[in-house]
Structure formats: structure tokens, C-alpha cells
C-alpha atoms as a PDB file:
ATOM      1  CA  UNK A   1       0.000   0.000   0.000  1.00  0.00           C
ATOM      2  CA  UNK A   2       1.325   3.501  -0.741  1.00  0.00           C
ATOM      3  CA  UNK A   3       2.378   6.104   1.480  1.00  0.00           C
ATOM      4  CA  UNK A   4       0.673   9.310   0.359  1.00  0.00           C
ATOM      5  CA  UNK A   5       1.843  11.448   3.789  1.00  0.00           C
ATOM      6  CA  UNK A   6       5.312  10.838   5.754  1.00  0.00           C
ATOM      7  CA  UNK A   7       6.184  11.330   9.137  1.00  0.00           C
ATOM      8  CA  UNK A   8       7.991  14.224   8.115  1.00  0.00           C
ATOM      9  CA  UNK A   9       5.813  16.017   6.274  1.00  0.00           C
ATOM     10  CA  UNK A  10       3.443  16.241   8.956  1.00  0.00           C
ATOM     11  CA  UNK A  11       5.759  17.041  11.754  1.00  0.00           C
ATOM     12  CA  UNK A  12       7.394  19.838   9.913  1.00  0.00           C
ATOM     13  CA  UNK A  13       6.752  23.263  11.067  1.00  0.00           C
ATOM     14  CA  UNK A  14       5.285  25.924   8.714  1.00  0.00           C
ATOM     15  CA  UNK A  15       7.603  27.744   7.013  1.00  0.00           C
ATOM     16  CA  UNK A  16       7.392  31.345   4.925  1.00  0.00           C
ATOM     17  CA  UNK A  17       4.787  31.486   2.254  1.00  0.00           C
ATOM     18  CA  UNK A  18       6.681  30.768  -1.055  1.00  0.00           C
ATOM     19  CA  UNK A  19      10.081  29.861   0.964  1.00  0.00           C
ATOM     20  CA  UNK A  20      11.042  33.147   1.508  1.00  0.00           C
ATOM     21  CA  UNK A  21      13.759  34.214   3.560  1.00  0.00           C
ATOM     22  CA  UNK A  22      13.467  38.166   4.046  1.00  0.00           C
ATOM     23  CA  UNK A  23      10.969  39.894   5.597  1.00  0.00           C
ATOM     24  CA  UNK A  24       7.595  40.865   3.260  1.00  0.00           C
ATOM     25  CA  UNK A  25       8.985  44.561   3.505  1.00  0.00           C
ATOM     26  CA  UNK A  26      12.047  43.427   1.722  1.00  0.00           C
ATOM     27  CA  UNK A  27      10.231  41.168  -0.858  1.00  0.00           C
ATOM     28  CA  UNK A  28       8.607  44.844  -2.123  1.00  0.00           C
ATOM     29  CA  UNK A  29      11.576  46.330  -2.662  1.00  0.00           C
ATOM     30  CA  UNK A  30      11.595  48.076   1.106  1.00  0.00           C
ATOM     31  CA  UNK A  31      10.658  51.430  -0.692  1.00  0.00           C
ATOM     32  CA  UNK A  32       8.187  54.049  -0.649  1.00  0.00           C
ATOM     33  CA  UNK A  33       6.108  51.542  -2.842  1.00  0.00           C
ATOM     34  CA  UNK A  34       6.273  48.891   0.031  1.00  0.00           C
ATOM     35  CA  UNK A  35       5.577  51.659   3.131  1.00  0.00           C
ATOM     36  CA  UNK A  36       2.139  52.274   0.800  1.00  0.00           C
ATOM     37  CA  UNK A  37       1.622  48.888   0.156  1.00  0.00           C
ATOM     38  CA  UNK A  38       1.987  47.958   3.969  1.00  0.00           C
ATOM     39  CA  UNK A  39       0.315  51.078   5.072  1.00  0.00           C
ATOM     40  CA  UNK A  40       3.237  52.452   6.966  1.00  0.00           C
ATOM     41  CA  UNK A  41       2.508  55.749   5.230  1.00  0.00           C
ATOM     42  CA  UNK A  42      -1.116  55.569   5.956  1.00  0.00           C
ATOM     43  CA  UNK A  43      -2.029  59.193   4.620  1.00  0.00           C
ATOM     44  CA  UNK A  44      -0.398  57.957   1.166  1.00  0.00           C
ATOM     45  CA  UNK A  45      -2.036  54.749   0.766  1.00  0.00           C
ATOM     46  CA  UNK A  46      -5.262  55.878   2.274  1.00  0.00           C
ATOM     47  CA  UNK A  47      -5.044  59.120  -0.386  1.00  0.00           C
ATOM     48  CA  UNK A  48      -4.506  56.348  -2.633  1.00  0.00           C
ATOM     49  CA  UNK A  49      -7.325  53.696  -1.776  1.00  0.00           C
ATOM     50  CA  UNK A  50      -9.512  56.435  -2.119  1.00  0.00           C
ATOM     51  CA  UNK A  51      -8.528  58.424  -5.299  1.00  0.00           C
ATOM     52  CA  UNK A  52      -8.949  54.768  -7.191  1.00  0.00           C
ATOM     53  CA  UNK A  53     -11.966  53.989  -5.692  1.00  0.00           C
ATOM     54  CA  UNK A  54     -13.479  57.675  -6.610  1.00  0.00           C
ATOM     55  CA  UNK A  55     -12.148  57.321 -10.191  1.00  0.00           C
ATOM     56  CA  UNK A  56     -14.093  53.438 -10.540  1.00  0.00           C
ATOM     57  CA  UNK A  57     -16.915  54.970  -8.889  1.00  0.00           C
ATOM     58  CA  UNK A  58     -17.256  58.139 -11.696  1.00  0.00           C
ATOM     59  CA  UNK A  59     -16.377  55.499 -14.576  1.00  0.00           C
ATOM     60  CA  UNK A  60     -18.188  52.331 -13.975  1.00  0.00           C
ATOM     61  CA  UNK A  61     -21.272  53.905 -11.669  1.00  0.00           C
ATOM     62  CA  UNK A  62     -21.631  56.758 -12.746  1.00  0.00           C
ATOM     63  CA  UNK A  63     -20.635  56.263 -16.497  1.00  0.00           C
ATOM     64  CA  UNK A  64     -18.412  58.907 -16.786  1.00  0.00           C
ATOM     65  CA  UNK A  65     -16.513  59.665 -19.986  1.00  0.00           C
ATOM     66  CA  UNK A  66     -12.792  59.703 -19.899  1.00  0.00           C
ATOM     67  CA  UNK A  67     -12.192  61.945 -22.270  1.00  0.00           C
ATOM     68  CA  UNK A  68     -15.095  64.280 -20.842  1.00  0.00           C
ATOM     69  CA  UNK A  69     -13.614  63.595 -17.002  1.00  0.00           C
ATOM     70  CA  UNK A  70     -10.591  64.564 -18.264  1.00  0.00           C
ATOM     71  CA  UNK A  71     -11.602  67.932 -19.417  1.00  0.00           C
ATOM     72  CA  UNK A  72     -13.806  68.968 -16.685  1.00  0.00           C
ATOM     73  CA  UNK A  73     -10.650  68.298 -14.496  1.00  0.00           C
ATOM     74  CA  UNK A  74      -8.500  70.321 -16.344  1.00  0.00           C
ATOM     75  CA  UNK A  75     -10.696  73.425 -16.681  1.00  0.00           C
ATOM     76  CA  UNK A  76     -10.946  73.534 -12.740  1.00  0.00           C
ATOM     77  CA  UNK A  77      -7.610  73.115 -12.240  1.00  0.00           C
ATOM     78  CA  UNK A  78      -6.754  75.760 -14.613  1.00  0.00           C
ATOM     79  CA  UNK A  79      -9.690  78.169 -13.072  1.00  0.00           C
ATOM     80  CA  UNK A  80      -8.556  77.533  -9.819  1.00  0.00           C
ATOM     81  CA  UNK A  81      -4.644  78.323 -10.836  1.00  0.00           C
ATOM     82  CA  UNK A  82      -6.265  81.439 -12.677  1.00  0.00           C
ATOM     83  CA  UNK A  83      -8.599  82.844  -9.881  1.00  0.00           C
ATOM     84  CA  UNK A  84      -5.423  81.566  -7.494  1.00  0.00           C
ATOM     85  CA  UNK A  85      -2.979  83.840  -9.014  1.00  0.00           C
ATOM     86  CA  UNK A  86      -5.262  86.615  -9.508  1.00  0.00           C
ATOM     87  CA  UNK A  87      -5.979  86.803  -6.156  1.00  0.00           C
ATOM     88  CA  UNK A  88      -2.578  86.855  -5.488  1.00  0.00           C
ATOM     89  CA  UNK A  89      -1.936  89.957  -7.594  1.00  0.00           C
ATOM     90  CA  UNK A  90      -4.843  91.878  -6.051  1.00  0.00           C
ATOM     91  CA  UNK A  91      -4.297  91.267  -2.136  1.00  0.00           C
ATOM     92  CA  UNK A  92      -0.488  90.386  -2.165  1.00  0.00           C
ATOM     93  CA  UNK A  93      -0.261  87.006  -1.382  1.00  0.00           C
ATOM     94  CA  UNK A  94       2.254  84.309  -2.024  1.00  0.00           C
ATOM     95  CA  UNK A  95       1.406  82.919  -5.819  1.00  0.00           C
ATOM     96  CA  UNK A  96       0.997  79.066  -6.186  1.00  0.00           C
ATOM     97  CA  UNK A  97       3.705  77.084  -6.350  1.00  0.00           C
ATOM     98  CA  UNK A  98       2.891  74.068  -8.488  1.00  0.00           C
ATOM     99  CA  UNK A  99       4.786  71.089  -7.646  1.00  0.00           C
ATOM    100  CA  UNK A 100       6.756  69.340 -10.265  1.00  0.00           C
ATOM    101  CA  UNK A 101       5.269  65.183 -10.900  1.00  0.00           C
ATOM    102  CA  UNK A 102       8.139  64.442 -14.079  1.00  0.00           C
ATOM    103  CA  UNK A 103      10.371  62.615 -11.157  1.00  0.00           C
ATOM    104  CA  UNK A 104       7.342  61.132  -9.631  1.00  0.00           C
ATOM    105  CA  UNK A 105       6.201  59.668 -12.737  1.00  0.00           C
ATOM    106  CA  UNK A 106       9.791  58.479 -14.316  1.00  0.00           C
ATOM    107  CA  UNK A 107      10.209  56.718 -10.989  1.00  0.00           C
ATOM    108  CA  UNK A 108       6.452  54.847 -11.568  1.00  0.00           C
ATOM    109  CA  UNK A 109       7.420  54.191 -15.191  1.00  0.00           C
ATOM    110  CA  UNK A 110      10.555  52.887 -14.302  1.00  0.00           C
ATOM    111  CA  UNK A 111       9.554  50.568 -11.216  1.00  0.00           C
ATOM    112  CA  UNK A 112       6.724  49.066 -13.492  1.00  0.00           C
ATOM    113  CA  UNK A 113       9.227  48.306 -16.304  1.00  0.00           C
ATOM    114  CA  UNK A 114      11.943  46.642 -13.949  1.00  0.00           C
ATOM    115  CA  UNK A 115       8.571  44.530 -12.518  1.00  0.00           C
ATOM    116  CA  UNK A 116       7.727  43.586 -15.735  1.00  0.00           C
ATOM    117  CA  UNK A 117      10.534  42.600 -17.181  1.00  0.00           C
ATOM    118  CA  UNK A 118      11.421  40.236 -14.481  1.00  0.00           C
ATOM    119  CA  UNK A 119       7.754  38.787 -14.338  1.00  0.00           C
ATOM    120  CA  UNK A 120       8.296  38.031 -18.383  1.00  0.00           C
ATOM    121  CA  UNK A 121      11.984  36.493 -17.307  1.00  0.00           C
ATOM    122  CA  UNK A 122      10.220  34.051 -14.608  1.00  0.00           C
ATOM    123  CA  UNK A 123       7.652  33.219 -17.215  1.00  0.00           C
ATOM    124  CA  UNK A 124      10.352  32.236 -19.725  1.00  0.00           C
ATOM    125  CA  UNK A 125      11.809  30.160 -17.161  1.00  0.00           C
ATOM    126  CA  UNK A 126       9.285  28.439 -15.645  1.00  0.00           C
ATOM    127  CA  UNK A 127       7.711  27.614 -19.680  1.00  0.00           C
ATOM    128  CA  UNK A 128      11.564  26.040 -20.194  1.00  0.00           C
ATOM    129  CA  UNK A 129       9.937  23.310 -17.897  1.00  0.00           C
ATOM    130  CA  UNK A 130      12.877  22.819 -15.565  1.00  0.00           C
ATOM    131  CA  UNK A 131      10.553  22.770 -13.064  1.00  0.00           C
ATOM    132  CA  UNK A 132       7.214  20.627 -13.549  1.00  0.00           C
ATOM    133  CA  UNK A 133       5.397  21.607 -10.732  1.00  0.00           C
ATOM    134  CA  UNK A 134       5.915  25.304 -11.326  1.00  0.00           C
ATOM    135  CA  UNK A 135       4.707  24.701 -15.046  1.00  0.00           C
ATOM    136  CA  UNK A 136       1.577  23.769 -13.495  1.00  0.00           C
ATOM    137  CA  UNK A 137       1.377  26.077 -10.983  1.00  0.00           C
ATOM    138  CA  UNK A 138       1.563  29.048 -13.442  1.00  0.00           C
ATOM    139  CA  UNK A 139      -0.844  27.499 -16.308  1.00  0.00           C
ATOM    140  CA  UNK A 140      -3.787  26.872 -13.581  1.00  0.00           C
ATOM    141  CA  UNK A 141      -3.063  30.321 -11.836  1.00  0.00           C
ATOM    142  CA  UNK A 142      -3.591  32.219 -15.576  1.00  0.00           C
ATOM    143  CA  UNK A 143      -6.377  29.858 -16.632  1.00  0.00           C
ATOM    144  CA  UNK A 144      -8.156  31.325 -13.410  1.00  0.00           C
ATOM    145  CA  UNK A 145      -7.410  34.893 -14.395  1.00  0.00           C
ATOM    146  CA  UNK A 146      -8.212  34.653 -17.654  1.00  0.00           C
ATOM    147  CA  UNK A 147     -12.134  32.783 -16.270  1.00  0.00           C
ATOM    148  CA  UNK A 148     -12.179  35.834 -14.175  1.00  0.00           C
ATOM    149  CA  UNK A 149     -11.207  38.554 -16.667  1.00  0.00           C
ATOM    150  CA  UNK A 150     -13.996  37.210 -18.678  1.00  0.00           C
ATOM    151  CA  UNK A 151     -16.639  37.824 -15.621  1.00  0.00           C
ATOM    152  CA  UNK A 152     -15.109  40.873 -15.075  1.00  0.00           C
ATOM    153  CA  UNK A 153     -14.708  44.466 -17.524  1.00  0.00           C
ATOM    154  CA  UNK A 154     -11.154  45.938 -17.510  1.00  0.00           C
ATOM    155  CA  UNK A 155     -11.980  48.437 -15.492  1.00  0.00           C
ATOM    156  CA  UNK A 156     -13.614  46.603 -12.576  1.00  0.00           C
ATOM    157  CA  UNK A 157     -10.426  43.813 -13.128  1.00  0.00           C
ATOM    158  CA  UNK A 158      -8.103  47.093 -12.555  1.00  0.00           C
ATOM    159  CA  UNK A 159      -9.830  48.151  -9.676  1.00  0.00           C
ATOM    160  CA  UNK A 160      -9.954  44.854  -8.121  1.00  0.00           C
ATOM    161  CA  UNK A 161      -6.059  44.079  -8.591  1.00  0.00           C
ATOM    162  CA  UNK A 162      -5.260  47.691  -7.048  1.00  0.00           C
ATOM    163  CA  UNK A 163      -7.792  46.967  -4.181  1.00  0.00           C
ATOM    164  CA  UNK A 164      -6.058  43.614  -3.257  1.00  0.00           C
ATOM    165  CA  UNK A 165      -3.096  45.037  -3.640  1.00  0.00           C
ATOM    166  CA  UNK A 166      -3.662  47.573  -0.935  1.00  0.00           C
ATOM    167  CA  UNK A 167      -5.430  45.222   1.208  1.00  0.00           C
ATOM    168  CA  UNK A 168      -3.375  41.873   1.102  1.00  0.00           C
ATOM    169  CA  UNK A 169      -0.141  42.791   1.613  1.00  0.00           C
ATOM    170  CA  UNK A 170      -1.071  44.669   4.799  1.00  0.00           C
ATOM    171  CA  UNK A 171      -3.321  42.055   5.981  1.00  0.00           C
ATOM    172  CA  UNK A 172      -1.079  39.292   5.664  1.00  0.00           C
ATOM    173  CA  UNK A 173       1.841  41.234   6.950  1.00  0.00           C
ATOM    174  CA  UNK A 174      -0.730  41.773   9.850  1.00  0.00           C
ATOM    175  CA  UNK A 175      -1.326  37.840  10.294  1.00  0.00           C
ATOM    176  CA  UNK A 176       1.607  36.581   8.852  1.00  0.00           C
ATOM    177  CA  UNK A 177       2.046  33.434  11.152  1.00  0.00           C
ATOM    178  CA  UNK A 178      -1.301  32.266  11.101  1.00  0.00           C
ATOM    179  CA  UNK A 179      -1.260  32.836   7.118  1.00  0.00           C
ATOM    180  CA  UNK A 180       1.541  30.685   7.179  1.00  0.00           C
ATOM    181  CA  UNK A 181       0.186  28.081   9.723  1.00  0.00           C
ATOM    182  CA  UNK A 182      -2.730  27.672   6.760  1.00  0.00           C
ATOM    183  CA  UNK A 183      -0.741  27.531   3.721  1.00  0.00           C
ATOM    184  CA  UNK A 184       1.799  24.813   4.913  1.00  0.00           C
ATOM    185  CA  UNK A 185      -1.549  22.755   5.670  1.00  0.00           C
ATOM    186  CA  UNK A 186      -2.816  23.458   2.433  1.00  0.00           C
ATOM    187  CA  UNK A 187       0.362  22.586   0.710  1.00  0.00           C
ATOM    188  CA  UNK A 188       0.694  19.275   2.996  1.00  0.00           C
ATOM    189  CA  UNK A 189      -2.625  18.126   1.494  1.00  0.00           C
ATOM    190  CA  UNK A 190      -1.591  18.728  -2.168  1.00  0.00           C
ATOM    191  CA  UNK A 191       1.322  17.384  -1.759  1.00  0.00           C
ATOM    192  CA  UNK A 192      -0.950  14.066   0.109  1.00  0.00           C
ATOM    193  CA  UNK A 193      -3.647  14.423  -2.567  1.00  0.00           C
ATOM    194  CA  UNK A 194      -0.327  14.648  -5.381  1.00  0.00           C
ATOM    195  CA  UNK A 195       1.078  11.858  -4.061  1.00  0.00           C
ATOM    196  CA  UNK A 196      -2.175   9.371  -4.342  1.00  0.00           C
ATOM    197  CA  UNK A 197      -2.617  11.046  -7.786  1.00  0.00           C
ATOM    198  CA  UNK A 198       0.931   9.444  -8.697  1.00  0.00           C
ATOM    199  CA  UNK A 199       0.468   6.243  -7.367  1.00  0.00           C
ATOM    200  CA  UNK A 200      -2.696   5.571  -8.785  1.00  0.00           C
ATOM    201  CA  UNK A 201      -2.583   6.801 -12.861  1.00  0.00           C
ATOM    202  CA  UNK A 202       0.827   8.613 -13.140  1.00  0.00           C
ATOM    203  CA  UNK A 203       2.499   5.072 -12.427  1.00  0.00           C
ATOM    204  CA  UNK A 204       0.518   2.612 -14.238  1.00  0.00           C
ATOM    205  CA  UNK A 205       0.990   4.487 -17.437  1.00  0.00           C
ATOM    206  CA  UNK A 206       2.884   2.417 -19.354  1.00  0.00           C
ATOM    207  CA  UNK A 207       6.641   3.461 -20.377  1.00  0.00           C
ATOM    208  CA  UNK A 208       8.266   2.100 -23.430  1.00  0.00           C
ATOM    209  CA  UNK A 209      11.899   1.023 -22.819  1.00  0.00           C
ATOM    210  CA  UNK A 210      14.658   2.960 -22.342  1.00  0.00           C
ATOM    211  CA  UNK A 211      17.187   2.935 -25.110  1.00  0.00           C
ATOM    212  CA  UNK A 212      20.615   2.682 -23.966  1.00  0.00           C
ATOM    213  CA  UNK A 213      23.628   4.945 -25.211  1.00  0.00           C
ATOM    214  CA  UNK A 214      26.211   2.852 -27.435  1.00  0.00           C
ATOM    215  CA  UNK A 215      29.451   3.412 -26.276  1.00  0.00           C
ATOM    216  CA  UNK A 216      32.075   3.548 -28.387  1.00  0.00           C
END
């Protein structure tokens, strides 16, 4: 009879989710992007939270039109700038400094393409098949998003990533051991469930013989 669980598999402690070794501060990059994501700056990533949830609000509730939103927010920034600096002219005050966002943005731009690119490297790796299990692991995990970008509009898929992105990160850095207590039960029972999987089909397959090298 087959032994689908050892010993040792149930007496060993939980360990990090995915095997890591550094903290989940460190696995973001320990930036300002991981402070918001962790909500260490919690006026940024409430500001945030907020500003995406107003902008799917006016778009998918309300059925605003980008193009349209777009305007109306320019010509109130510009009239408030205008009325801002006239005012300023009339009763003396200090005129407006606008900040500058070009260093803001080239530091987004640049994060996002240094993300990318190593998310297309892993991909390329794990599709070389050095690792079966992995192969696997990443075909199920984009069949699922691709069965829930079909129930879902882009817009309400964007939202939803950038919601549990500020939400599950903190959360599990908030409950991090009994997250991990769950998960290595979890992966015990796949690896159980694997293991009867093998013994039963994977094995009685039948193999043709192996060919052996000639040597000269």
C-alpha cells in the first residue's frame, strides 16, 4: 500500500509562504512603494485607496466619460490656478507654487518596467519546464485569471487588482504566522492528494523502454 503522507511532512513546522527568507517589507523592494503597500505611510495609501476607488466609482457607476472627465478636471484646475494667481496679484499674497510630478512619474514608469521585465523572465523560465510543478502552478493560476477577466470588464479587473493590492499585503503582513500556519496545511494536502494522484494513474501508465547509449 502507498504512502501518500510521511512522518515528516506532517511534523514539519510551517515555514514562509513561497520559501522566503526576508521579511515581506524586503520582498517589495523596502521602498516608498512597500511603506504604501503595507500602510506604513497611511495618509499615502489611504489618499490612494480612495482616489482609485473615486475614479471606478465616476467610470463604472456613474458612467463617466474619460475623455469628458478629463476635461472637466482640467478646466478647474486651470480656473482655480487662474482665480489663485489673480488673487494673489490683487491682495499680495504668495502665488501658487505648483509642484513638479516628471520625477514622480519616471520613478512609476521605471519601477513598473523593472517589474515587468522580471515577471516576463520568470515566465520564460518556468515555460523552459525545468521545473514541472511550477509549469503547473503558473498554467492553472492564468487559466483562473483569464475565467475571471472574462466575468469581469477591464476596469472593474483594474480596480480589483489595485484593491487587493492595498489590502493583502497589509493584511497578511498583519497575520503573517497564522497565514503561514494555513498555507503549509494546504500545501501538505496537495502534496498528500499529489502523491495518491501518482500512485494511482501517473504510475501505471505504461513506459516504453529505455534505449541505452552505445558506447564507443
Amino acid at each position: 500500500m502507498p504512502v501518500y503522507e510521511s512522518d515528516s511532512d506532517a511534523d514539519t513546522p510551517p515555514g514562509k509562504l513561497f520559501d522566503r527568507t526576508r521579511s515581506i517589507h524586503e520582498v517589495f523592494g523596502g521602498g516608498p512603494v512597500a511603506d504604501i503597500l503595507l500602510w506604513r505611510n497611511r495618509n499615502v495609501s489611504a489618499a490612494l485607496l480612495a482616489g482609485t476607488t473615486l475614479i471606478w466609482f465616476l467610470f463604472e457607476v456613474v458612467e463617466y466619460n474619460f475623455v469628458t472627465l478629463l476635461c472637466h478636471i482640467s478646466i478647474t484646475a486651470m480656473l482655480v490656478t487662474f482665480i489663485w494667481h489673480k488673487a494673489a496679484e490683487i491682495f499680495n499674497w504668495e502665488a501658487p507654487q505648483i509642484p513638479q510630478f516628471r520625477f514622480t512619474f519616471d520613478y512609476v514608469a521605471s519601477t513598473f518596467h523593472g517589474r515587468f521585465n522580471q515577471l516576463m523572465l520568470n515566465l520564460i523560465d518556468i515555460a523552459s519546464g525545468r521545473d514541472f510543478r511550477q509549469f503547473i502552478l503558473a498554467i492553472t493560476v492564468l487559466y483562473v485569471l483569464s475565467v475571471i477577466g472574462s466575468c469581469f470588464s477591464f476596469l472593474n479587473l483594474l480596480y480589483l487588482g489595485l484593491f487587493c493590492m492595498e489590502t493583502l499585503p497589509f493584511l497578511y503582513d498583519r497575520f503573517e504566522e497564522e497565514v503561514d500556519m494555513l498555507v503549509g496545511r494546504m500545501a501538505r494536502e496537495i502534496r498528500r492528494l499529489y502523491r495518491r494522484f501518482d500512485a494511482h494513474f501517473l504510475n501505471k501508465i505504461p513506459r516504453g523502454p529505455v534505449k541505452e547509449k552505445k558506447t564507443r
